[in-house]
Protein backbone atom coordinates (compact mmCIF):
# COMPACT_ATOMS: atom_id res chain seq x y z
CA UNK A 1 102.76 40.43 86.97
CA UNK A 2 101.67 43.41 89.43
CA UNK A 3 103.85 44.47 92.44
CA UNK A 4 102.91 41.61 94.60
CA UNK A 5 104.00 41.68 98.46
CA UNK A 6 103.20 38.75 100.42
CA UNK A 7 103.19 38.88 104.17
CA UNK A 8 103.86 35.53 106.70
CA UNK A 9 103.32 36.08 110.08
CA UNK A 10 102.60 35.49 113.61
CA UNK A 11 103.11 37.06 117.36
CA UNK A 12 106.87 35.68 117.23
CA UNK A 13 108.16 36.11 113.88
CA UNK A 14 107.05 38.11 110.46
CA UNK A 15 108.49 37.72 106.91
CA UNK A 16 107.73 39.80 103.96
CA UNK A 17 108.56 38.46 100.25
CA UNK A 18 108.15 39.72 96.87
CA UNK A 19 106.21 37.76 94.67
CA UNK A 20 108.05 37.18 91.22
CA UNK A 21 109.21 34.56 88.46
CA UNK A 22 112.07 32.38 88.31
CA UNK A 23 112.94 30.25 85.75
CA UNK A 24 112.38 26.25 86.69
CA UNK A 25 112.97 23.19 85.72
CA UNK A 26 112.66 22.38 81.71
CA UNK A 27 112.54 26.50 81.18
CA UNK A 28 109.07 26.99 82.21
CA UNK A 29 108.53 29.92 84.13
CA UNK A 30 107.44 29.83 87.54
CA UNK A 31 106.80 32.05 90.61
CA UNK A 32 108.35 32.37 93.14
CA UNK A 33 108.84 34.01 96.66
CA UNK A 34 112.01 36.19 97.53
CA UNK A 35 112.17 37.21 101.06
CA UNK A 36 112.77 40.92 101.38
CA UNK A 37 112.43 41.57 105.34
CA UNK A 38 112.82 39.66 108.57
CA UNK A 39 111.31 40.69 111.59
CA UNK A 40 111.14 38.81 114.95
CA UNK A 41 109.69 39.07 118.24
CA UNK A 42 111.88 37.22 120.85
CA UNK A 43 109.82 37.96 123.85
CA UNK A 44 106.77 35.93 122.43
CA UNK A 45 108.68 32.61 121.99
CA UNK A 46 108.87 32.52 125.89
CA UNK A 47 106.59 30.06 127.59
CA UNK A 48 103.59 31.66 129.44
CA UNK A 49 105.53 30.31 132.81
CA UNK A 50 108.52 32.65 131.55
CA UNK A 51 106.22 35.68 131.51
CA UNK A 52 106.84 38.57 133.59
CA UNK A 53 109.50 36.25 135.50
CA UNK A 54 109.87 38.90 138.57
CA UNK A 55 106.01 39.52 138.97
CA UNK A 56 104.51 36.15 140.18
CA UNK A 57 101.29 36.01 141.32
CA UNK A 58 100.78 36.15 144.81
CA UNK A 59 97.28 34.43 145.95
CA UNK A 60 96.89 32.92 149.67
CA UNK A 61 97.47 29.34 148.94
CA UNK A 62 95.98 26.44 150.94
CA UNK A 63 92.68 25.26 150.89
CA UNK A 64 89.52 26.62 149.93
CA UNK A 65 91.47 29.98 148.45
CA UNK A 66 89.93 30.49 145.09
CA UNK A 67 91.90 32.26 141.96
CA UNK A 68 89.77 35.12 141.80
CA UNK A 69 92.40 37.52 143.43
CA UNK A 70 94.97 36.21 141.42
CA UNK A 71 95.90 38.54 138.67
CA UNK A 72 99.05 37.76 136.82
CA UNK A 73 98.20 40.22 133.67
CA UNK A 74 100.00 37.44 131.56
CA UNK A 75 96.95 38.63 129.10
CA UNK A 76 96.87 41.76 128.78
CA UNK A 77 101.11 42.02 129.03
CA UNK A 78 100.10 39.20 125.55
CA UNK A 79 97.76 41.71 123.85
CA UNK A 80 100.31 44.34 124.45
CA UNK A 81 103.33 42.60 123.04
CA UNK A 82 101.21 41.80 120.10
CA UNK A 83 99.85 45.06 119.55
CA UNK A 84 103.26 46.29 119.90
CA UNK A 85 104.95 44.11 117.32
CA UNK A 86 101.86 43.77 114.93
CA UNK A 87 102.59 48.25 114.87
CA UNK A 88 105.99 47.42 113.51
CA UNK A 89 105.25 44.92 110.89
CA UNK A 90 102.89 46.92 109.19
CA UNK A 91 104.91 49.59 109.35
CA UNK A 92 107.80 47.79 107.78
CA UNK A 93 105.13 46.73 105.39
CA UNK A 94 104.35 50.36 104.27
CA UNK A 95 107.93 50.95 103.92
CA UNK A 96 108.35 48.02 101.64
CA UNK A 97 105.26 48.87 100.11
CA UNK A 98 106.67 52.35 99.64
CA UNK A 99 109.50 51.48 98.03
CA UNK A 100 108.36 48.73 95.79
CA UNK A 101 105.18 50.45 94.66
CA UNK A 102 102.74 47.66 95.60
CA UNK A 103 99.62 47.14 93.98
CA UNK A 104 98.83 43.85 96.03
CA UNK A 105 99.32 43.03 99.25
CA UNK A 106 99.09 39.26 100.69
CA UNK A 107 98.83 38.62 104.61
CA UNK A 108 98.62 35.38 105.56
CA UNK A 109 98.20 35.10 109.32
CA UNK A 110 97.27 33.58 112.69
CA UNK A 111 94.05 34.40 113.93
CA UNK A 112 94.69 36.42 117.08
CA UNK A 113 97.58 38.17 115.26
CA UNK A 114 95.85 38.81 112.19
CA UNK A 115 93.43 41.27 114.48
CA UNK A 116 96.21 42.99 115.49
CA UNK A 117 97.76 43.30 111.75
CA UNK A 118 94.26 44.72 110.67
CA UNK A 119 93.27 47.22 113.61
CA UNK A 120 97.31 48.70 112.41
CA UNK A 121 96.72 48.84 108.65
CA UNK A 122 97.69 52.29 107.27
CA UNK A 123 96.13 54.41 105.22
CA UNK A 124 97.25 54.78 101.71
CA UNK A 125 98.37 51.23 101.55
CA UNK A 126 96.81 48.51 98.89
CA UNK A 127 94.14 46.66 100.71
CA UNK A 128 95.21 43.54 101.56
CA UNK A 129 93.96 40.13 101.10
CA UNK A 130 93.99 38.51 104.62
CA UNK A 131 93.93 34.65 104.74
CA UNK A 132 93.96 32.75 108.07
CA UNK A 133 96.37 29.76 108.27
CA UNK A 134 98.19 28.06 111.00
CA UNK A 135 101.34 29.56 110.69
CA UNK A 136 103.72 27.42 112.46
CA UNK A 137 104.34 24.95 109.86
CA UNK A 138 103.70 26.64 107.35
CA UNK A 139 106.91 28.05 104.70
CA UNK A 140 107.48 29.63 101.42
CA UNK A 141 106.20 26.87 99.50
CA UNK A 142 103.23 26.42 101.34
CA UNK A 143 102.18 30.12 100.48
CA UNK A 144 102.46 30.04 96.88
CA UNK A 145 100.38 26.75 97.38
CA UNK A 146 97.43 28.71 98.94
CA UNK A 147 98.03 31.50 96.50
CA UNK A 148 97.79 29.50 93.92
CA UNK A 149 94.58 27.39 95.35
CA UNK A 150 92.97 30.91 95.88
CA UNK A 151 93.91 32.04 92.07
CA UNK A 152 95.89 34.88 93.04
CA UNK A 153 99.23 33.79 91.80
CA UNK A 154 98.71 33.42 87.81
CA UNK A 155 100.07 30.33 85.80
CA UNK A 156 103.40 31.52 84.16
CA UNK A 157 104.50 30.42 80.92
């Protein structure tokens, strides 16, 4: 089996596995997922209300004001963060990659984060496969599933 890396992750929390064999039940072989890295993003677990705690927005309350000159950047503070942390997955990711000698990489992400995953995609790296899932119930098993379902995890034996 090729140097597989598979990649889980969202704006909060990224994993990176190897994909290899283990034996299971009755012998067979069977692959499986070994997690290599660990990285999370604390900041994004807060709730939006959290955000930028000390900078409230400050709009004339009372009736007839309208929301227009509110401007909490809660947004754009968002796509930062995510840029940010998206910058140092993949670069973890290259390191990995480096090291292991990759010839396939596996990102299976959220939507908005998987943007940010493939605007930071080095050069020299494998090209990756990018699937979009809902990540937040989603675990080790659950990825070899959609590998699997998408053929790109072989039937040992």
């Amino acid at each position: 089996m090729p140097n597989t890396i598979v990649l889980l992750a969202d704006a909060s929390k990224a994993r990176i596995f190897d994909l290899g064999k283990k034996r299971g039940q009755a012998g067979k072989t069977e692959p499986s997922l070994e997690e290599k890295i660990c990285l999370a993003h604390p900041e994004r677990r807060h709730r939006s209300s959290e955000l930028l705690e000390g900078n409230k927005p400050s709009g004339h309350g009372g009736l007839g004001s309208h929301a227009q000159g509110l401007d909490d950047r809660r947004d754009s503070w968002l796509d930062s963060e995510d840029e940010s942390f998206a910058k140092d997955v993949v670069k973890a990711l290259h390191e990995h990659d480096v090291e292991t000698g990759a010839t396939e990489i596996y990102v299976m992400s959220s939507p908005r984060f998987l943007g940010h995953l493939r605007k930071n995609w080095k050069a020299g790296m494998p090209e990756g496969v990018f699937y979009t899932i809902n990540i937040a119930d989603f675990s080790e098993s659950d990825a070899l599933q959609h590998l699997r379902k998408h053929g790109h995890v072989p039937n040992l034996h």
